[in-house]
Each structure stands twice: as structure tokens, then as C-alpha cells.
PDB file of N, CA and C in Angstrom:
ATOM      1  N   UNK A   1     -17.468  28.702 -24.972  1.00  0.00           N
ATOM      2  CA  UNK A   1     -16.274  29.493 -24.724  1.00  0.00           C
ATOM      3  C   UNK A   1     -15.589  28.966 -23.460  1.00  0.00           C
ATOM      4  N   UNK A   2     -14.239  28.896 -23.331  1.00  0.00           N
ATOM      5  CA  UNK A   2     -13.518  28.578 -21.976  1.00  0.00           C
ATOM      6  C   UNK A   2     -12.892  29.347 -21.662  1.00  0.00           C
ATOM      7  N   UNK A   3     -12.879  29.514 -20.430  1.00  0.00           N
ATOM      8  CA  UNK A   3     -12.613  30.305 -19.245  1.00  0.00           C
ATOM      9  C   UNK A   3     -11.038  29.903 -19.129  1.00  0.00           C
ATOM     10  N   UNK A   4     -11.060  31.366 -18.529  1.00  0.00           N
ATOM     11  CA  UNK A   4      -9.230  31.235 -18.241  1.00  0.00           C
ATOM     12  C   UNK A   4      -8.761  29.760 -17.050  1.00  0.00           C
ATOM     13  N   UNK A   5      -9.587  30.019 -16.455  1.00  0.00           N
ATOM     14  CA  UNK A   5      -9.529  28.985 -15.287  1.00  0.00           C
ATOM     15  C   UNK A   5      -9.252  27.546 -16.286  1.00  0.00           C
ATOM     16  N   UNK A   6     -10.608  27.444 -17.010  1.00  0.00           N
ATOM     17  CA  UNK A   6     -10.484  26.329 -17.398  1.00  0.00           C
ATOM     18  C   UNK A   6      -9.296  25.660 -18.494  1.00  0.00           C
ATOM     19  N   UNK A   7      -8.573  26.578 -19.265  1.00  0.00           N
ATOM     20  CA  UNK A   7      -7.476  26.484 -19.772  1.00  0.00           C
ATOM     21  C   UNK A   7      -6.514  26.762 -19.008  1.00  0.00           C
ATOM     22  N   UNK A   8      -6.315  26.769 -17.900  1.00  0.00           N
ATOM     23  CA  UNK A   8      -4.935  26.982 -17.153  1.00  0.00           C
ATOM     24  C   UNK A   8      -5.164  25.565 -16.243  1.00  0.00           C
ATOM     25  N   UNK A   9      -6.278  24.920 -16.285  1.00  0.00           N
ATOM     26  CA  UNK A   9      -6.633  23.813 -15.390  1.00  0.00           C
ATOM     27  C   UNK A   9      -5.703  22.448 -16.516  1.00  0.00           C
ATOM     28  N   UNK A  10      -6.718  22.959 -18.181  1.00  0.00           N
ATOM     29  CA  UNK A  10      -6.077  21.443 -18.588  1.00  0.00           C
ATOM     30  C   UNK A  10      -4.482  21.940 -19.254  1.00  0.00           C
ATOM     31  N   UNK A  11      -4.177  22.882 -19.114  1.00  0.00           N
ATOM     32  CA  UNK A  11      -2.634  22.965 -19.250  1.00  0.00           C
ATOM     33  C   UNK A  11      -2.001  22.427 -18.107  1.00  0.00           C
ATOM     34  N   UNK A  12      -2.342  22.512 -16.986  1.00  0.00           N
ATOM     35  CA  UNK A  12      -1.761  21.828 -15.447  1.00  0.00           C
ATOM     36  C   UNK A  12      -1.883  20.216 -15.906  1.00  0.00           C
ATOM     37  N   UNK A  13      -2.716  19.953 -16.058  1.00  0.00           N
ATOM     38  CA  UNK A  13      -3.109  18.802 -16.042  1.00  0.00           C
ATOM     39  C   UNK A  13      -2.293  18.207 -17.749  1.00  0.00           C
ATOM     40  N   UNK A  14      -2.534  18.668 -18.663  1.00  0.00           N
ATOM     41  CA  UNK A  14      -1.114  17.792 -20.161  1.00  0.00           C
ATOM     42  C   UNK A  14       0.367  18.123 -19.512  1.00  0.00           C
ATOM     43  N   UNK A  15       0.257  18.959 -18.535  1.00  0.00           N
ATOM     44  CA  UNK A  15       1.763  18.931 -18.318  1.00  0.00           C
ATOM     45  C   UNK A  15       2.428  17.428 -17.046  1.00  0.00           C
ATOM     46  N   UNK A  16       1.168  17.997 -16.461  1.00  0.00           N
ATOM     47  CA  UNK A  16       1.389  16.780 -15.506  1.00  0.00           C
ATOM     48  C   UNK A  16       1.374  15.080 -15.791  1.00  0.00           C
ATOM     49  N   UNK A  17       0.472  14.880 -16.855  1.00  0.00           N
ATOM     50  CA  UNK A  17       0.681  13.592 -17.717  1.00  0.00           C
ATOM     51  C   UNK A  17       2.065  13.716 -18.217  1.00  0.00           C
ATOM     52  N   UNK A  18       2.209  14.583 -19.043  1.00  0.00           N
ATOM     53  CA  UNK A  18       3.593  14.763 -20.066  1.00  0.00           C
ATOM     54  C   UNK A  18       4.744  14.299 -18.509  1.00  0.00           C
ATOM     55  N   UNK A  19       4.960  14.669 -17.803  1.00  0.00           N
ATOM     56  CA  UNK A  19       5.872  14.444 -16.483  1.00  0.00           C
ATOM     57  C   UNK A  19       5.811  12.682 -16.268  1.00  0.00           C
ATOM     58  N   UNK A  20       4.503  12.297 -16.341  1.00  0.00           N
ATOM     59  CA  UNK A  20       4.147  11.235 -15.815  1.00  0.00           C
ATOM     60  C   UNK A  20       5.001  10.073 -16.825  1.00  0.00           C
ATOM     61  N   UNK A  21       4.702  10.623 -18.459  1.00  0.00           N
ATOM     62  CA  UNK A  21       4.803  10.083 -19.441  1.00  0.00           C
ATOM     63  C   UNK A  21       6.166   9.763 -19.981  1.00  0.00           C
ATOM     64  N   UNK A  22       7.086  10.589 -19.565  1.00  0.00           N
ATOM     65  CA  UNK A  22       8.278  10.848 -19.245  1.00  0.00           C
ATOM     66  C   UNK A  22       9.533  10.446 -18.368  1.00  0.00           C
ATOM     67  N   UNK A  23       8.316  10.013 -17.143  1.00  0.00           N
ATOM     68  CA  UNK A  23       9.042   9.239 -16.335  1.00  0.00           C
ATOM     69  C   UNK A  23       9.306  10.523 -15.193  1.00  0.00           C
ATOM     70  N   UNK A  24       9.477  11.621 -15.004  1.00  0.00           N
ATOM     71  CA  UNK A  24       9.283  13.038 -14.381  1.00  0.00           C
ATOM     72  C   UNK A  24       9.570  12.098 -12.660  1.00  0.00           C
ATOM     73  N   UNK A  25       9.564  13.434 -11.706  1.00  0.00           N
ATOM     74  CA  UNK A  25       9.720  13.185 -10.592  1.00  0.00           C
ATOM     75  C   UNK A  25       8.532  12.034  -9.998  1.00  0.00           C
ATOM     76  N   UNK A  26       9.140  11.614  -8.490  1.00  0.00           N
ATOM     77  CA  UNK A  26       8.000  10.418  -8.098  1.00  0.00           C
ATOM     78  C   UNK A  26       6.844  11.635  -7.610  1.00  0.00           C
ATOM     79  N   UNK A  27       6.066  10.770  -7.514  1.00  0.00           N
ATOM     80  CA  UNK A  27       4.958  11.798  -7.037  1.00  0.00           C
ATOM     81  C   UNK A  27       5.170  12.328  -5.730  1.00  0.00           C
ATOM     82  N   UNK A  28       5.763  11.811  -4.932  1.00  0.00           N
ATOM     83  CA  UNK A  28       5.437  12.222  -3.669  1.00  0.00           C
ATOM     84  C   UNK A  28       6.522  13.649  -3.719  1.00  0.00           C
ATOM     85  N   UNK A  29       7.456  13.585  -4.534  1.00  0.00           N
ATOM     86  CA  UNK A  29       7.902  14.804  -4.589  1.00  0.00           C
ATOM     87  C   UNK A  29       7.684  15.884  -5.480  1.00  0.00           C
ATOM     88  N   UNK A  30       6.398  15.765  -6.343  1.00  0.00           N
ATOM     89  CA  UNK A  30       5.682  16.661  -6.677  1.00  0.00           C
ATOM     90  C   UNK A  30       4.278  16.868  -6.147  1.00  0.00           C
ATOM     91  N   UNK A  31       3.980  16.052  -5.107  1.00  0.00           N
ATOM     92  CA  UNK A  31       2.808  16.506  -3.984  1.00  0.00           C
ATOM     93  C   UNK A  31       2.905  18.141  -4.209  1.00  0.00           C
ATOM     94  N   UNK A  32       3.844  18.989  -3.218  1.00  0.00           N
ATOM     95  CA  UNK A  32       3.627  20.091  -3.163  1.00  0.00           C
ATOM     96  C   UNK A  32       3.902  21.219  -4.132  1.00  0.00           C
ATOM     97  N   UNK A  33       4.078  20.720  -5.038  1.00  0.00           N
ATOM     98  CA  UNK A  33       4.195  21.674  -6.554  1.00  0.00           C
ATOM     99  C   UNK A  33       2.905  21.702  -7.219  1.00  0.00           C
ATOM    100  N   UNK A  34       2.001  20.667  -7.114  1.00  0.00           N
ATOM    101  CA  UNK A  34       0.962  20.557  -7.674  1.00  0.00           C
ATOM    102  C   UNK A  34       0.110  20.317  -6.942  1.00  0.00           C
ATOM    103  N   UNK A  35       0.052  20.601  -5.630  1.00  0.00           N
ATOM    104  CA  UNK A  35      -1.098  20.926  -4.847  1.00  0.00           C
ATOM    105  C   UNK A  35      -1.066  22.451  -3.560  1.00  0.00           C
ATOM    106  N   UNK A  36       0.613  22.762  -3.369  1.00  0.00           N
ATOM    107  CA  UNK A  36       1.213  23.333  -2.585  1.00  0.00           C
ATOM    108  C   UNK A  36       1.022  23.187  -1.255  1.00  0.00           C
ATOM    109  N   UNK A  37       1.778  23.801  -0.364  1.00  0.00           N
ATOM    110  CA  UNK A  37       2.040  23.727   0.927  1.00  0.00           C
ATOM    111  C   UNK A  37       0.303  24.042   1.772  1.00  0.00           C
ATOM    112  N   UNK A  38       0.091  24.497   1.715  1.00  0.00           N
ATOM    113  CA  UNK A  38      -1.123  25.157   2.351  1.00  0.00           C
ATOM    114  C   UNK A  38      -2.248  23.943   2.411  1.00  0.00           C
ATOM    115  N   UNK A  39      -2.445  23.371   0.909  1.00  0.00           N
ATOM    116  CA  UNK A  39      -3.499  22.291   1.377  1.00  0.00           C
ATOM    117  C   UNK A  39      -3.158  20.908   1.425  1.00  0.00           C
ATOM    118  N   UNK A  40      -1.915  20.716   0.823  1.00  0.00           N
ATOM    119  CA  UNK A  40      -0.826  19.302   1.787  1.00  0.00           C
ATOM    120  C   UNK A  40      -1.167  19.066   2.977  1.00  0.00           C
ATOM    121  N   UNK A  41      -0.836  20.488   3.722  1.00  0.00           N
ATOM    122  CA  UNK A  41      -0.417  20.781   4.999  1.00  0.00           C
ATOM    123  C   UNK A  41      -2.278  19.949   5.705  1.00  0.00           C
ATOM    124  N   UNK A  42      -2.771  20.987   5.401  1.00  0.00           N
ATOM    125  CA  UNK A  42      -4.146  20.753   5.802  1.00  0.00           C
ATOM    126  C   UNK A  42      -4.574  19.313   5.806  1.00  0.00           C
ATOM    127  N   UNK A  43      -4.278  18.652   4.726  1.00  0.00           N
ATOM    128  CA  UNK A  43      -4.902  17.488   4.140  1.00  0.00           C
ATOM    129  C   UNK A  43      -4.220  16.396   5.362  1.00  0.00           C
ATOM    130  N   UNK A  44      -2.911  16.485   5.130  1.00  0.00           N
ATOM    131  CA  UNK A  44      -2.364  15.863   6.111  1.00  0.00           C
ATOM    132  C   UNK A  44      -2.356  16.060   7.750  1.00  0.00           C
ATOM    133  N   UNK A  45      -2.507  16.834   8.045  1.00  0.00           N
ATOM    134  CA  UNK A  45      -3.113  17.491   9.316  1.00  0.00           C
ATOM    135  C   UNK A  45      -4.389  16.977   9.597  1.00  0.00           C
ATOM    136  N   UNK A  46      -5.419  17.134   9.022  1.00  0.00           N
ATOM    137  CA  UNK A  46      -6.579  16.432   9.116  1.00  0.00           C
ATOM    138  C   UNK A  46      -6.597  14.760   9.464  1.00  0.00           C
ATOM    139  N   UNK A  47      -5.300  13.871   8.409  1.00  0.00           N
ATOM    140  CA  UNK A  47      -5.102  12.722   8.757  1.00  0.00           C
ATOM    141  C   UNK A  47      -4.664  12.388  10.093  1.00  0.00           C
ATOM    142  N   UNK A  48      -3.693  12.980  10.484  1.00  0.00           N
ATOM    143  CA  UNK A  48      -3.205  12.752  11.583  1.00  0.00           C
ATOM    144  C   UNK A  48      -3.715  13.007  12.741  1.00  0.00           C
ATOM    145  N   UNK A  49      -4.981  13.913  12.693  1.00  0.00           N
ATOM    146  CA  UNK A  49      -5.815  13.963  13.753  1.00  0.00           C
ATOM    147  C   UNK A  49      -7.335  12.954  13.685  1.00  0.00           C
ATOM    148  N   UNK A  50      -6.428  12.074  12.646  1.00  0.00           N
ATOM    149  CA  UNK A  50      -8.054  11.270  12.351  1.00  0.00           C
ATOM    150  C   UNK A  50      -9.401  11.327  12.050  1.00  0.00           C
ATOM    151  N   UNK A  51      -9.468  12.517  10.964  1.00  0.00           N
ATOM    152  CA  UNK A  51     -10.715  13.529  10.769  1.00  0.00           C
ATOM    153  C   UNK A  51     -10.743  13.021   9.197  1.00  0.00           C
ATOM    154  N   UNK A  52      -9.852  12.010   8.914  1.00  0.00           N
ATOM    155  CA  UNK A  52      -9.816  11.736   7.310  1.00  0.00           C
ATOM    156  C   UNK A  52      -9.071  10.453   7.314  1.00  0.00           C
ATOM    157  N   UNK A  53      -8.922   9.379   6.522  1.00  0.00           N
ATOM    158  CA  UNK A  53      -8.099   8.093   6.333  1.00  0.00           C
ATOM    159  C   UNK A  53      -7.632   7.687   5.644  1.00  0.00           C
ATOM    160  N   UNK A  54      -6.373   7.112   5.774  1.00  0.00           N
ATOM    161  CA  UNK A  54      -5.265   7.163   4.441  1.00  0.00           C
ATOM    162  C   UNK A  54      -5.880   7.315   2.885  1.00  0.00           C
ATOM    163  N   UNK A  55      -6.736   6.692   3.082  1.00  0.00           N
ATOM    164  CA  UNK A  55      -7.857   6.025   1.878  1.00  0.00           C
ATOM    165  C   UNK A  55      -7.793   7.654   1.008  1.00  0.00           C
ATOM    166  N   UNK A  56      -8.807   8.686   1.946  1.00  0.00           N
ATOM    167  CA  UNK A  56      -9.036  10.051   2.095  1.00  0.00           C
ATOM    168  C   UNK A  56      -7.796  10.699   1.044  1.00  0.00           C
ATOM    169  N   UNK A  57      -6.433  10.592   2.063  1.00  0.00           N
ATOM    170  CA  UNK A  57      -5.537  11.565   1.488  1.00  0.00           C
ATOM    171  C   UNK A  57      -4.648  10.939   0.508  1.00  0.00           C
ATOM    172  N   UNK A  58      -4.664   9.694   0.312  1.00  0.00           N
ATOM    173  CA  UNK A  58      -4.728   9.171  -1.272  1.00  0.00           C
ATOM    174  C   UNK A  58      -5.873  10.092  -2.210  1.00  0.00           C
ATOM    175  N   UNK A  59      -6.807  10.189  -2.110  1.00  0.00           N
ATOM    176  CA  UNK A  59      -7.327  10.608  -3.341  1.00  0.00           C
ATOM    177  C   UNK A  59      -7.389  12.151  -3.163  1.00  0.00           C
ATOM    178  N   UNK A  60      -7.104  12.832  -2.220  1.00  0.00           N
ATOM    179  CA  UNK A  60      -7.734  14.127  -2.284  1.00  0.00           C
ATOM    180  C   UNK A  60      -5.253  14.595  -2.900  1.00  0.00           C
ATOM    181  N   UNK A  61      -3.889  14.198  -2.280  1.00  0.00           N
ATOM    182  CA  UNK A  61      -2.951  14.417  -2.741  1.00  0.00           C
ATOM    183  C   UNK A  61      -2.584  13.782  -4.475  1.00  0.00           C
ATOM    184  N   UNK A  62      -3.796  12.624  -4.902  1.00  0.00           N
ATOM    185  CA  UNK A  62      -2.948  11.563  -5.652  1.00  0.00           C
ATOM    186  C   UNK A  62      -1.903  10.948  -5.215  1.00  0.00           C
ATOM    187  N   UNK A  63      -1.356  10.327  -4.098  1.00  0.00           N
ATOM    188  CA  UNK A  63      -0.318   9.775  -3.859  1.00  0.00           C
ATOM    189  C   UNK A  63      -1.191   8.125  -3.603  1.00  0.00           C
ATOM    190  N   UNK A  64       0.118   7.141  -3.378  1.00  0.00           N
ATOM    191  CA  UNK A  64      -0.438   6.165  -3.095  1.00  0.00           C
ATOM    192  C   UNK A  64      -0.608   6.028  -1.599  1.00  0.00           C
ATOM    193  N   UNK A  65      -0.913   5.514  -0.596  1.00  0.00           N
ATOM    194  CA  UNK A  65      -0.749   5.329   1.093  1.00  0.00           C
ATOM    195  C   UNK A  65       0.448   5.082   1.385  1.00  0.00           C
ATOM    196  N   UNK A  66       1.161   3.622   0.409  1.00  0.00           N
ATOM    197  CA  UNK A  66       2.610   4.055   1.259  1.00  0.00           C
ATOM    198  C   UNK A  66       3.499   4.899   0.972  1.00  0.00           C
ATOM    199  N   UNK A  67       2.908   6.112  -0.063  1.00  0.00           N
ATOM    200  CA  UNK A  67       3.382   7.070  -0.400  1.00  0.00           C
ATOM    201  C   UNK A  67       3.208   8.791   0.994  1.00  0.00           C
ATOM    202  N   UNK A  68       2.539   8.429   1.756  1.00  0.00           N
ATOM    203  CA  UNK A  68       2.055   9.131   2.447  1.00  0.00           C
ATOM    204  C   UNK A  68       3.198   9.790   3.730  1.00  0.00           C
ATOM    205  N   UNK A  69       3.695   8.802   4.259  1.00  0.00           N
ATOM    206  CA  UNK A  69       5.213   9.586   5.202  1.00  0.00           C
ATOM    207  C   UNK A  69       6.209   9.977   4.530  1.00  0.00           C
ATOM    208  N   UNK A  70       6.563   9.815   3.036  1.00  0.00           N
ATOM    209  CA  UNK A  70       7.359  10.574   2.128  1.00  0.00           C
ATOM    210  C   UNK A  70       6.670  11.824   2.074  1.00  0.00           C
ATOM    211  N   UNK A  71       5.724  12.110   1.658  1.00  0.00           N
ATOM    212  CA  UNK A  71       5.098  13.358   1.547  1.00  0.00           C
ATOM    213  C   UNK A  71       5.201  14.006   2.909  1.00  0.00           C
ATOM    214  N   UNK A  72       4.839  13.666   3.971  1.00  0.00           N
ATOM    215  CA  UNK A  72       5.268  13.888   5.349  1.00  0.00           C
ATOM    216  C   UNK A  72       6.654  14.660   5.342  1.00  0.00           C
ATOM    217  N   UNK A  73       7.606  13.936   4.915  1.00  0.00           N
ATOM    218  CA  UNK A  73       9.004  14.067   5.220  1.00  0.00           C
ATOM    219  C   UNK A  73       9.216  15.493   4.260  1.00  0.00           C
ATOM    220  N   UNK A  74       9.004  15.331   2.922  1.00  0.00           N
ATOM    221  CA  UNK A  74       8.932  16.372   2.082  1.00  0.00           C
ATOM    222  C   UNK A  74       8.586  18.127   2.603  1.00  0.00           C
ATOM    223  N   UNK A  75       7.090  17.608   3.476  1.00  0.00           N
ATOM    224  CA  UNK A  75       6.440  19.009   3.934  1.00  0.00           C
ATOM    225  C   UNK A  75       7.603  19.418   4.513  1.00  0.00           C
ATOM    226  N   UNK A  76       7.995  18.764   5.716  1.00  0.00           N
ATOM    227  CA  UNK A  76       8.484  19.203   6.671  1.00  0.00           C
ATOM    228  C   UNK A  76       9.597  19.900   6.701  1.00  0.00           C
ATOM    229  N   UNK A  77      10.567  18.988   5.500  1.00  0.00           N
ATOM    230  CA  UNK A  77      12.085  19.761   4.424  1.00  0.00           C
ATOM    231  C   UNK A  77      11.781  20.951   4.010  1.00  0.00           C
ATOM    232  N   UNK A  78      10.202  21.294   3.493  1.00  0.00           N
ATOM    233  CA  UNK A  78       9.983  22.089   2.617  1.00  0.00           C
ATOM    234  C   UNK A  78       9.285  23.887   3.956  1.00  0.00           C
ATOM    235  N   UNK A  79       8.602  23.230   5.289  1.00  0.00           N
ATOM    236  CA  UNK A  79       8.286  24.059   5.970  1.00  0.00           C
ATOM    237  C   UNK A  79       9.430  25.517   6.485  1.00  0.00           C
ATOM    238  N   UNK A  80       8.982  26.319   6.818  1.00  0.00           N
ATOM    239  CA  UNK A  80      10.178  27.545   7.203  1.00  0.00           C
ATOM    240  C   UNK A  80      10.263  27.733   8.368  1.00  0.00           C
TER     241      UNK A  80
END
């Protein structure tokens, strides 16, 4: 039997291919739609205090590294 979790996980996930598949936004500007502000924030915060390495927040955002000060720029548009 599957869990709600687990069907709301691979619906996130065919939609996010389907985007990919499509040609959909670049990633770095769906960083915070599909991970949101809160653990962007963190993830990248952690980098910049050198507690993690590009390497790190490549795999924990999916972005590529020189994708990484776009996402930067994004938070910051996106902060209140």
C-alpha cells in the first residue's frame, strides 16, 4: 500500500521531469519552488560559511555549481 507521502512525492517528481521534458524553467529558477525558501536559504548559508562545498549544494539544490550565484540572486529577489 502507498502512503500519501509517497504519492505526493512521485507526483512532484513526473511533474518535475514533465517540466524538464518540456524544456520548463532553468533550474536555478525553480530552486525555490521545489525545494523552498527555508532550506535554499539554509543550504546556502551553510556554503557560505564553509560548513558544506559547492560539490555539497549541487547535490543537496540539484543545480549545477555555476548554477549556484543565480540561485543566490533568486533567494535574495525572492527574500521579504
Amino acid at each position: 500500500m502507498t502512503s500519501t507521502h509517497e504519492r505526493i512525492v512521485a507526483l512532484a517528481e513526473r511533474s518535475r521531469l514533465e517540466r524538464v521534458q518540456e524544456g520548463g524553467a532553468p533550474r536555478p529558477v525553480m530552486v525555490l519552488a521545489d525545494m523552498g525558501q527555508a532550506f535554499t536559504s539554509t543550504v546556502l548559508d551553510a556554503y557560505d560559511n564553509r560548513l558544506i562545498t559547492a560539490s555539497d549544494v549541487s547535490e543537496y539544490l540539484r543545480v549545477k555549481v555555476p548554477q549556484i550565484p543565480e540561485v543566490k540572486t533568486r533567494l535574495n529577489l525572492s527574500a521579504p
